[in-house]
PDB file of N, CA and C in Angstrom:
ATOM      1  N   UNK A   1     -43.764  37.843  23.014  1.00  0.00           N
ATOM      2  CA  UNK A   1     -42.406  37.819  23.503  1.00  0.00           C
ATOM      3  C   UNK A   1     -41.807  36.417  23.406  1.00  0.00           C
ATOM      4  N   UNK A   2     -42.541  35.306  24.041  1.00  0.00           N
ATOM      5  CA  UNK A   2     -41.711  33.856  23.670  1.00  0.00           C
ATOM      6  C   UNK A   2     -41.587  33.706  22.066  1.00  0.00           C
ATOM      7  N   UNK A   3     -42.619  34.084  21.059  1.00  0.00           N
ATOM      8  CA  UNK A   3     -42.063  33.722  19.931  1.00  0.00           C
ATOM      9  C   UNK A   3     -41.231  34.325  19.326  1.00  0.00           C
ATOM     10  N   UNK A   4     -40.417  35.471  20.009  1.00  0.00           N
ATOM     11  CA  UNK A   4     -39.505  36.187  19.345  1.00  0.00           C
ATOM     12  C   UNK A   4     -37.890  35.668  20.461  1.00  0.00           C
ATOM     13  N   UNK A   5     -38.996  35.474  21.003  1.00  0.00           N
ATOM     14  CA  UNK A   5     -37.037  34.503  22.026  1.00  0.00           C
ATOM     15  C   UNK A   5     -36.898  32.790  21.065  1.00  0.00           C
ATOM     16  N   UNK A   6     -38.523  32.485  20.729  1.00  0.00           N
ATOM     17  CA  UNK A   6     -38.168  30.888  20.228  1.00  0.00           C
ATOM     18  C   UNK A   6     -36.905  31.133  18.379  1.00  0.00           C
ATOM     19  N   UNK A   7     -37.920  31.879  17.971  1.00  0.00           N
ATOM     20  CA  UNK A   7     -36.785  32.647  16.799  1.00  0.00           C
ATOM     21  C   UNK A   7     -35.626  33.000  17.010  1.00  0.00           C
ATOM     22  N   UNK A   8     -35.480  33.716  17.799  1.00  0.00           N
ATOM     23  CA  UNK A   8     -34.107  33.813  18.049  1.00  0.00           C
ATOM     24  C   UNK A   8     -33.037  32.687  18.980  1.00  0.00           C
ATOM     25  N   UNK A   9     -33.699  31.637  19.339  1.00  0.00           N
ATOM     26  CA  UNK A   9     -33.422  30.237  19.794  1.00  0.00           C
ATOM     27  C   UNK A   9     -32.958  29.523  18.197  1.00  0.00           C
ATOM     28  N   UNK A  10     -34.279  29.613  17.418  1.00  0.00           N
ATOM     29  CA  UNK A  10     -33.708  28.725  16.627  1.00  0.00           C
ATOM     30  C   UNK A  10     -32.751  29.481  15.704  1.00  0.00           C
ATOM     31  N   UNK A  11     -32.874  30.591  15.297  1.00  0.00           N
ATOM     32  CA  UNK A  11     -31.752  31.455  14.659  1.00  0.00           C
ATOM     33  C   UNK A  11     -30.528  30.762  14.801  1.00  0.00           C
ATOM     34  N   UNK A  12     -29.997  30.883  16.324  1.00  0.00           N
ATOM     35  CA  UNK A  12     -28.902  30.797  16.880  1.00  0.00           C
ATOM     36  C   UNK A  12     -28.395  29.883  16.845  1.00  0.00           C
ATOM     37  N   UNK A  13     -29.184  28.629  16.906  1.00  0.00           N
ATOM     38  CA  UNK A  13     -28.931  27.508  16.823  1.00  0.00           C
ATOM     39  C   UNK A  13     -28.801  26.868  14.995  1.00  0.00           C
ATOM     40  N   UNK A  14     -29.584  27.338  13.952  1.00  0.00           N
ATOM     41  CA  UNK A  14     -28.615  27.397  12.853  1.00  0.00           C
ATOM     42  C   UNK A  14     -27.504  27.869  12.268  1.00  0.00           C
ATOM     43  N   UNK A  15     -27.281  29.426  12.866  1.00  0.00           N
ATOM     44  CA  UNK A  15     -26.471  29.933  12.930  1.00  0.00           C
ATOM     45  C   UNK A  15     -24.915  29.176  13.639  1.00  0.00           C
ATOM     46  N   UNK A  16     -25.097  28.712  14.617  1.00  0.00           N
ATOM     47  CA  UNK A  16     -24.066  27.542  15.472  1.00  0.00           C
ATOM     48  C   UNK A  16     -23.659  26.551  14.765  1.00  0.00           C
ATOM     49  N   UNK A  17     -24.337  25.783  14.173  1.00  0.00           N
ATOM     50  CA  UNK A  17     -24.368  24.578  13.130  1.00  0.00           C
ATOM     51  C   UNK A  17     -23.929  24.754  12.180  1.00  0.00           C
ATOM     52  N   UNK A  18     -24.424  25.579  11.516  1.00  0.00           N
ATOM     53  CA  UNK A  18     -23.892  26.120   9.691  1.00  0.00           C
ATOM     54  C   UNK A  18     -21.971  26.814  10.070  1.00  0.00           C
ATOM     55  N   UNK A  19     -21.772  27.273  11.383  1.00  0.00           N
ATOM     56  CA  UNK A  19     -20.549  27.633  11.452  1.00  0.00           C
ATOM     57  C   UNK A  19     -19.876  26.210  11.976  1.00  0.00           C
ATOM     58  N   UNK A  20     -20.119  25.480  12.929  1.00  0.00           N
ATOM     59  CA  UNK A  20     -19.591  23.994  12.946  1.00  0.00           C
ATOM     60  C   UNK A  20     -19.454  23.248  11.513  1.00  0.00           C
ATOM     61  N   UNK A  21     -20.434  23.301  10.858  1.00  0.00           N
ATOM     62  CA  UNK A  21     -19.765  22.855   9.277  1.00  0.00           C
ATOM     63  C   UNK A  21     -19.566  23.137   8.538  1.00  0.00           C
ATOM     64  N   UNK A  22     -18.968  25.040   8.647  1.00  0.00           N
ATOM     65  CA  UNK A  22     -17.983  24.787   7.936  1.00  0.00           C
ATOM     66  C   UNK A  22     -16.551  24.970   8.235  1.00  0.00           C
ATOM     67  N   UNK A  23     -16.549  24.752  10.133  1.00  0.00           N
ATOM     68  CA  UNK A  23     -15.077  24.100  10.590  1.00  0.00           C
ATOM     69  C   UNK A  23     -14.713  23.149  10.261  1.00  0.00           C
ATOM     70  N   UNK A  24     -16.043  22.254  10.315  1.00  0.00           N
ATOM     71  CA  UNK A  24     -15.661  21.233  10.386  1.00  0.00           C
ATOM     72  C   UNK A  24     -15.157  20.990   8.760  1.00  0.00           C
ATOM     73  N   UNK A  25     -15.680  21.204   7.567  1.00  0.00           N
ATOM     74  CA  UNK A  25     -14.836  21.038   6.255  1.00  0.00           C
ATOM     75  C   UNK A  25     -14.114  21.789   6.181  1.00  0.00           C
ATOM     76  N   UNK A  26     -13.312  22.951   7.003  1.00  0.00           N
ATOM     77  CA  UNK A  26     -12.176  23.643   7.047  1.00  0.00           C
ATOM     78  C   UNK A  26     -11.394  22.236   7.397  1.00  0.00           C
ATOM     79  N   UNK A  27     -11.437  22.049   8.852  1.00  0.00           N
ATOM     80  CA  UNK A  27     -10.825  21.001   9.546  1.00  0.00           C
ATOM     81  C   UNK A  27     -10.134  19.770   8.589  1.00  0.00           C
ATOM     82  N   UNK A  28     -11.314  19.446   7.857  1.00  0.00           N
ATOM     83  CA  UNK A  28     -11.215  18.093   6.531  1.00  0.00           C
ATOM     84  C   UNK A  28     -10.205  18.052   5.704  1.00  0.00           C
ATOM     85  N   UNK A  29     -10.095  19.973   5.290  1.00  0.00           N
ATOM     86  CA  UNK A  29      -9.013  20.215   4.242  1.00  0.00           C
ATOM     87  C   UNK A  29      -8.135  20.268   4.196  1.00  0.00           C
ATOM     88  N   UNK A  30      -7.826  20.574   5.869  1.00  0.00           N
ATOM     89  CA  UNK A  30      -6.800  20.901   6.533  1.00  0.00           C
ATOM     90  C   UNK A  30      -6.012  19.789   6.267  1.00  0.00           C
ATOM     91  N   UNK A  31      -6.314  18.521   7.320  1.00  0.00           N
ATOM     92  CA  UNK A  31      -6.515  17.189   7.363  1.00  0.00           C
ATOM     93  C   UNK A  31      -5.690  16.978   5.620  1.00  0.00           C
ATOM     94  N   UNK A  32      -6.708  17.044   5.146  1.00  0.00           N
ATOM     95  CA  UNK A  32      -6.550  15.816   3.728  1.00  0.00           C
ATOM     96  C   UNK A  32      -5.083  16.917   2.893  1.00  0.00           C
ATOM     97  N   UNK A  33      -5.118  18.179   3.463  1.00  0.00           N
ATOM     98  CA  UNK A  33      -3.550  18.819   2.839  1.00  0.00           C
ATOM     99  C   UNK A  33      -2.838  18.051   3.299  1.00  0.00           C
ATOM    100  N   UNK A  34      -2.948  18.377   4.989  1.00  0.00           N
ATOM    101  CA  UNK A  34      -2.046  17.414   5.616  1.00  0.00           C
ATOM    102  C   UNK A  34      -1.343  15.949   5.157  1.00  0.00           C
ATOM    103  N   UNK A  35      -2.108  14.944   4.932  1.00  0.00           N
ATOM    104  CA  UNK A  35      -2.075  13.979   4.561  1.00  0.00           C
ATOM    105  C   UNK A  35      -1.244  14.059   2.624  1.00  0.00           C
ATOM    106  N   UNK A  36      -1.895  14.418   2.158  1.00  0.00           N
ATOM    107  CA  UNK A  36      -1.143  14.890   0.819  1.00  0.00           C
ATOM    108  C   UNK A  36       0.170  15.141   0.606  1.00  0.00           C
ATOM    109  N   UNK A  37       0.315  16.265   1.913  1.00  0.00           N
ATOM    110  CA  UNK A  37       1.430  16.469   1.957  1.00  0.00           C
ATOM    111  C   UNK A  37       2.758  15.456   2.554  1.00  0.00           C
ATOM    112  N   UNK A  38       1.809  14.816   3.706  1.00  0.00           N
ATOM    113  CA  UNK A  38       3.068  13.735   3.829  1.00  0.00           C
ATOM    114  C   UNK A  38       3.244  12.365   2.819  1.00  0.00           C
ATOM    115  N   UNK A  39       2.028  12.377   1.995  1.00  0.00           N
ATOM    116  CA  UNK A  39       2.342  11.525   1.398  1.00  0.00           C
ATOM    117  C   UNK A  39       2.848  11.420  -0.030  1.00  0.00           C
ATOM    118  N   UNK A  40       3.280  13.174  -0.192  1.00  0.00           N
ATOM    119  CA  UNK A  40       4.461  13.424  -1.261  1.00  0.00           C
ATOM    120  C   UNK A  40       5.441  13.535  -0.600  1.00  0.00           C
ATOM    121  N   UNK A  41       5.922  13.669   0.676  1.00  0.00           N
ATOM    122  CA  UNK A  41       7.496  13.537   1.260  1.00  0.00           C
ATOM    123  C   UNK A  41       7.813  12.196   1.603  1.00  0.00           C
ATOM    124  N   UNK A  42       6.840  11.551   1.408  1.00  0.00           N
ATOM    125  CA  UNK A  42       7.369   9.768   2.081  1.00  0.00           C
ATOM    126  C   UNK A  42       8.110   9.159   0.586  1.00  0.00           C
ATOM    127  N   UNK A  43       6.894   9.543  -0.546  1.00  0.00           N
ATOM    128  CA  UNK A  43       7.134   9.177  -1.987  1.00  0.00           C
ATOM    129  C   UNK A  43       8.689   9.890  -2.269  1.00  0.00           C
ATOM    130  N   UNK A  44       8.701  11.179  -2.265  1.00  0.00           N
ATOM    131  CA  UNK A  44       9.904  11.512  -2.695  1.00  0.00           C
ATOM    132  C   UNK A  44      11.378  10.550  -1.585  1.00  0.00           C
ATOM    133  N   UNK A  45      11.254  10.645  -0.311  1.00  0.00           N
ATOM    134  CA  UNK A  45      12.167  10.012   0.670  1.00  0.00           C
ATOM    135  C   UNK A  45      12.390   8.563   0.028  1.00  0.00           C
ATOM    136  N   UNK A  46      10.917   7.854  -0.609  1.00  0.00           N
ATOM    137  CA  UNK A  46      11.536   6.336  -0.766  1.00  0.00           C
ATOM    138  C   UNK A  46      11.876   6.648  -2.428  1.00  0.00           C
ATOM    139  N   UNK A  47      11.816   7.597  -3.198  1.00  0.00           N
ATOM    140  CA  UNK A  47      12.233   7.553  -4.479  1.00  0.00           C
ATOM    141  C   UNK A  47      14.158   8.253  -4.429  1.00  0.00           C
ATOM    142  N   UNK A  48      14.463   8.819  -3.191  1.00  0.00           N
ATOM    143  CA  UNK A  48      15.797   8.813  -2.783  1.00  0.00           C
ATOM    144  C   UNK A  48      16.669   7.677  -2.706  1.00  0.00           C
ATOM    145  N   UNK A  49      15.877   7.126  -1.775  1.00  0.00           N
ATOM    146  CA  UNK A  49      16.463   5.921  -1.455  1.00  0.00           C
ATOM    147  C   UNK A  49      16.793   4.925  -2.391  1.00  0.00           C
ATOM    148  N   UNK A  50      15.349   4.401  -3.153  1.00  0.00           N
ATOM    149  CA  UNK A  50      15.714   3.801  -4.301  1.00  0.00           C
ATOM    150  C   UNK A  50      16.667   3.697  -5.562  1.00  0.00           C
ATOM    151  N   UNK A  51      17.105   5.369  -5.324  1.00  0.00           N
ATOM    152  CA  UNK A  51      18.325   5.396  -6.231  1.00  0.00           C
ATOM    153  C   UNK A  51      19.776   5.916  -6.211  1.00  0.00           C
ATOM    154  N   UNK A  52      19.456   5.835  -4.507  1.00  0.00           N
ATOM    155  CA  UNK A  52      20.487   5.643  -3.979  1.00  0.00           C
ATOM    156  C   UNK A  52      21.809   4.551  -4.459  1.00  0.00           C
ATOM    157  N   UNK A  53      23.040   5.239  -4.283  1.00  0.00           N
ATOM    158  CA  UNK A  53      24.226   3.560  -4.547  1.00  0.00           C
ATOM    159  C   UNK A  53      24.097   2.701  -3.575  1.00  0.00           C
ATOM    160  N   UNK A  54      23.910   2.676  -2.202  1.00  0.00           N
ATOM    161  CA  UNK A  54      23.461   1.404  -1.730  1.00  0.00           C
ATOM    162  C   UNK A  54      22.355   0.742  -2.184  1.00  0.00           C
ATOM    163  N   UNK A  55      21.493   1.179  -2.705  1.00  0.00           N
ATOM    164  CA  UNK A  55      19.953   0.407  -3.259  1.00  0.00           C
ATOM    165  C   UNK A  55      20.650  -0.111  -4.375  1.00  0.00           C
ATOM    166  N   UNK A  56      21.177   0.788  -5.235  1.00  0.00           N
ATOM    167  CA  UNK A  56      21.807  -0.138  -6.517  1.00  0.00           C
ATOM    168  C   UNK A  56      22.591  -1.401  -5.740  1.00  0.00           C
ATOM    169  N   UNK A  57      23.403  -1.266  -5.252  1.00  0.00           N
ATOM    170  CA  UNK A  57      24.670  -2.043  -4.744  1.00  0.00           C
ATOM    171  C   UNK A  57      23.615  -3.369  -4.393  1.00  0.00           C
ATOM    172  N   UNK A  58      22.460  -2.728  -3.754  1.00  0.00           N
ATOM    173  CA  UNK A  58      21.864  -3.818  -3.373  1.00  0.00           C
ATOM    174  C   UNK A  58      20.839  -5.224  -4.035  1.00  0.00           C
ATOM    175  N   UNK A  59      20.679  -3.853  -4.698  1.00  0.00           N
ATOM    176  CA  UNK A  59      19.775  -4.595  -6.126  1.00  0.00           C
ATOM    177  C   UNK A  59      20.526  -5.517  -7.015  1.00  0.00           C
ATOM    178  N   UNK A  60      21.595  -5.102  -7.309  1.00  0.00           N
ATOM    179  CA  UNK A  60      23.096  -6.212  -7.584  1.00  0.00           C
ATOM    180  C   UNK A  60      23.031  -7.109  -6.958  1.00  0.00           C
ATOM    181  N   UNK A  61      23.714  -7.153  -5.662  1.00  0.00           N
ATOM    182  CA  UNK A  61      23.111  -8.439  -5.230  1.00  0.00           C
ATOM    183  C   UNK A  61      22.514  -9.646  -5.106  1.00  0.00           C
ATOM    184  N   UNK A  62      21.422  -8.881  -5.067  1.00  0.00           N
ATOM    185  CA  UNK A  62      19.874 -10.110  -5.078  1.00  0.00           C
ATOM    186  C   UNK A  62      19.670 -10.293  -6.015  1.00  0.00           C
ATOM    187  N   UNK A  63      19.795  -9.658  -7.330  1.00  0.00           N
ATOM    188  CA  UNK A  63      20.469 -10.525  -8.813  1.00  0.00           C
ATOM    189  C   UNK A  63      21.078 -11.630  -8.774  1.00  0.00           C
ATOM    190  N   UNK A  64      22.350 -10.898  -8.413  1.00  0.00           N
ATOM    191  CA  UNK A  64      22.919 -12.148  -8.630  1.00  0.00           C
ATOM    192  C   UNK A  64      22.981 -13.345  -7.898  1.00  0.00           C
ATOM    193  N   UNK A  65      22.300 -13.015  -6.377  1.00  0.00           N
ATOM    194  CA  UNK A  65      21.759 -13.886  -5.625  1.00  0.00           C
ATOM    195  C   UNK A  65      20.605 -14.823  -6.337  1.00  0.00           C
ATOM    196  N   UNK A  66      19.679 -14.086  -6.998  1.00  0.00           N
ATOM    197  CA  UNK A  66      18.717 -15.014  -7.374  1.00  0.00           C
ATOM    198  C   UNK A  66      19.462 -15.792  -8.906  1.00  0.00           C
ATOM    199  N   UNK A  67      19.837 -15.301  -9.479  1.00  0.00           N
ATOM    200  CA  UNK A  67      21.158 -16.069 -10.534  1.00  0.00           C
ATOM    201  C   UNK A  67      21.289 -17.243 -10.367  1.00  0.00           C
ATOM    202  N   UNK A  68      22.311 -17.396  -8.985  1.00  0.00           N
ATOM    203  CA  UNK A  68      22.974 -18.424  -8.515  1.00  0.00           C
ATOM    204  C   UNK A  68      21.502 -19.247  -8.003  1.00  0.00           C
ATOM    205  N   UNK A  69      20.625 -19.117  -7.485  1.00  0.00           N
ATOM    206  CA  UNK A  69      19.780 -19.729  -7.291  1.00  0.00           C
ATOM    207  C   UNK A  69      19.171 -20.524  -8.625  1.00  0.00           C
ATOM    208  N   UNK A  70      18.750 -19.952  -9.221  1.00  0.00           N
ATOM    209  CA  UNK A  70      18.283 -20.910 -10.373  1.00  0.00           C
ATOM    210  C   UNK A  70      19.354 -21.078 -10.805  1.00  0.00           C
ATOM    211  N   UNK A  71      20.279 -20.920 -11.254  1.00  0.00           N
ATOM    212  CA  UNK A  71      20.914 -21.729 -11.870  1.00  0.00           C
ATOM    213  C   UNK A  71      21.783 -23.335 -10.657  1.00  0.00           C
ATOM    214  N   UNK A  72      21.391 -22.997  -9.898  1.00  0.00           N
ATOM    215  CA  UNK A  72      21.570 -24.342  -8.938  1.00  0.00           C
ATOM    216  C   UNK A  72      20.084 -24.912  -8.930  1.00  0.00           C
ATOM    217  N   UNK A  73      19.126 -24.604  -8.860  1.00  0.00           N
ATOM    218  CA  UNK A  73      17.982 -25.266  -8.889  1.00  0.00           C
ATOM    219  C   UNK A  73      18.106 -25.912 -10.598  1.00  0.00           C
ATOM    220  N   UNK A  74      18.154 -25.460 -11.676  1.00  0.00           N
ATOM    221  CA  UNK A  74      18.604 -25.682 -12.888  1.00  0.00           C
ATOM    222  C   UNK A  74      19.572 -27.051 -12.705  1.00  0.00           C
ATOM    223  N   UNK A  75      20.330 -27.059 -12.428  1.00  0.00           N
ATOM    224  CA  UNK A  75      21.552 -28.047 -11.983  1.00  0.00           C
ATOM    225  C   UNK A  75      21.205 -29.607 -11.324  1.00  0.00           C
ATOM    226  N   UNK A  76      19.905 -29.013 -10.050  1.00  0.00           N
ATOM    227  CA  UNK A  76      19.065 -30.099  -9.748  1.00  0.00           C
ATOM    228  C   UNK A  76      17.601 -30.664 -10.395  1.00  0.00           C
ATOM    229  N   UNK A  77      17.207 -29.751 -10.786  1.00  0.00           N
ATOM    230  CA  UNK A  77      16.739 -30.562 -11.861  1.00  0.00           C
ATOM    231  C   UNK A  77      17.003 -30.959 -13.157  1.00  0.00           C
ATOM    232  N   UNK A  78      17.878 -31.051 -13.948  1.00  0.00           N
ATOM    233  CA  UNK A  78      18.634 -31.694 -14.399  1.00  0.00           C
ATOM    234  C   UNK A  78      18.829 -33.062 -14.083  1.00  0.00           C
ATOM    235  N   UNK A  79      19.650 -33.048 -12.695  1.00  0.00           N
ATOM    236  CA  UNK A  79      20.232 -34.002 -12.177  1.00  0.00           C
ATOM    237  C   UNK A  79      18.801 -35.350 -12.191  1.00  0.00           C
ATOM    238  N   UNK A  80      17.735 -34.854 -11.709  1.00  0.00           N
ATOM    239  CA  UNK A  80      16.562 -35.636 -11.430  1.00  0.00           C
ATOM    240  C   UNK A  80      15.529 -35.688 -12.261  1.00  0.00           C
ATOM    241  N   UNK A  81      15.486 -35.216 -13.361  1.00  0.00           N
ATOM    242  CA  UNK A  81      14.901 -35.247 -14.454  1.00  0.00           C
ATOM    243  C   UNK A  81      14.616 -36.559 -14.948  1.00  0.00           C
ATOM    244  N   UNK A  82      15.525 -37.220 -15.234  1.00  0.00           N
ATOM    245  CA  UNK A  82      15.194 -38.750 -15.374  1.00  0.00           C
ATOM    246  C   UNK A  82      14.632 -39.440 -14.894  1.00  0.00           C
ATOM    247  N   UNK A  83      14.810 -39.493 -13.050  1.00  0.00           N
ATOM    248  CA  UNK A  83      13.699 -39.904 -12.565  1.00  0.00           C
ATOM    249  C   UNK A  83      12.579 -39.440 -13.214  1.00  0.00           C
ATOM    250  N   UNK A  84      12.220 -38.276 -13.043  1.00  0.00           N
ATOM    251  CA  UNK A  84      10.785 -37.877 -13.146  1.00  0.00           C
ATOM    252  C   UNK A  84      10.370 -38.282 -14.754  1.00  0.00           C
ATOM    253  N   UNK A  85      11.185 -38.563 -15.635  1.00  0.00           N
ATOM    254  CA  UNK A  85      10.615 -38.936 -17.184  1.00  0.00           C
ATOM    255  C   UNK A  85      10.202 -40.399 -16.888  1.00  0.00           C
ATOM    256  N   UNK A  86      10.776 -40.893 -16.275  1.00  0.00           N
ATOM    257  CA  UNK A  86      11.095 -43.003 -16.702  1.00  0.00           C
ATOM    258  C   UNK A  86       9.396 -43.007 -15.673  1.00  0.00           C
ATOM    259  N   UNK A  87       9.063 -41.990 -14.260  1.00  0.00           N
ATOM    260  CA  UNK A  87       7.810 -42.593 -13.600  1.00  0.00           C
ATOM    261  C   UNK A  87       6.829 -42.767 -14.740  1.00  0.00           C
ATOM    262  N   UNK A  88       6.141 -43.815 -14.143  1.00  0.00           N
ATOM    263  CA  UNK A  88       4.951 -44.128 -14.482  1.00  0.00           C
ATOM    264  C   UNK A  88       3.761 -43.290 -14.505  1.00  0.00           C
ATOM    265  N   UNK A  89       2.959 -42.799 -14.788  1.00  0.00           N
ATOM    266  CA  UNK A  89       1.567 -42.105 -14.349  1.00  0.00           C
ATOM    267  C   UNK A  89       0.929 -42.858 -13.400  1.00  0.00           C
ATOM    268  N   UNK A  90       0.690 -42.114 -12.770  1.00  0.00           N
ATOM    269  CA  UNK A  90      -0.474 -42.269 -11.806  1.00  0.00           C
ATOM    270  C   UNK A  90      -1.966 -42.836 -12.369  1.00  0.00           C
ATOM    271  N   UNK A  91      -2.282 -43.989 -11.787  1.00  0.00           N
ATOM    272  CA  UNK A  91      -3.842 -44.332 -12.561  1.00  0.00           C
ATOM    273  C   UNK A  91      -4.895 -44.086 -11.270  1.00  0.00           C
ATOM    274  N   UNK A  92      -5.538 -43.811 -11.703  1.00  0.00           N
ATOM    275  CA  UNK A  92      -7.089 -43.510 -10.720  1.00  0.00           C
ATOM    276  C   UNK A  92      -7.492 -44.814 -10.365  1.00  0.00           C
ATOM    277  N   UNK A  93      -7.882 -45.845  -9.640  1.00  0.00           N
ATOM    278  CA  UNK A  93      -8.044 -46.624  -9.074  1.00  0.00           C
ATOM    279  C   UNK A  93      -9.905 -46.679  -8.886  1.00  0.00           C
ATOM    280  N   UNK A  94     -10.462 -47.428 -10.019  1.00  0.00           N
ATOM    281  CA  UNK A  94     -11.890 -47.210  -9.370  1.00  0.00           C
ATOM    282  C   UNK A  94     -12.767 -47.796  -8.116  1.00  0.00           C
ATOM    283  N   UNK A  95     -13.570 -47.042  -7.511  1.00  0.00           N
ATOM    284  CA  UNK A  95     -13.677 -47.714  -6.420  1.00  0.00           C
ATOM    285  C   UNK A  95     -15.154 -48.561  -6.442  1.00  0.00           C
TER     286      UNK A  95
END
């Protein structure tokens, strides 16, 4: 009689386990749809946005923001260029 209760102990108890995993990789798939899925609605939301007319409008902008930037950095060096041709080199100094 105990070895037919220990069998049916351990039965039960693989039986318990083998159904925990395969909740638990139900659970996983669930999960990783999940995830998939929001991370084709975030992609599509920022591929909206991106071509959106304010994103253009904006992207204009910072063009021509960065434009005006070099070409004023352009302007200053220029301006200081000479200095930097006429220096001398630097000599290593032995010690």
């Amino acid at each position: 009689m105990r070895r037919q209760v220990l069998f049916a102990a351990v039965f039960l108890t693989l039986l318990v386990f083998a159904y925990a995993q395969e909740e638990k990789e139900t659970m996983l798939d669930l999960f990783q749809d999940y995830v998939q899925q929001a991370a084709r609605q975030a992609q599509e939301a920022l591929n909206t946005v991106h071509e959106s007319p304010m994103a253009q409008q904006a992207k204009g902008w910072m063009s021509d923001s960065f434009s005006s930037l070099h070409g004023y950095w352009n302007t200053w060096a220029d301006k200081w260029s000479g200095l930097w041709d006429t220096a001398e080199p630097a000599v290593a100094k032995d010690a």
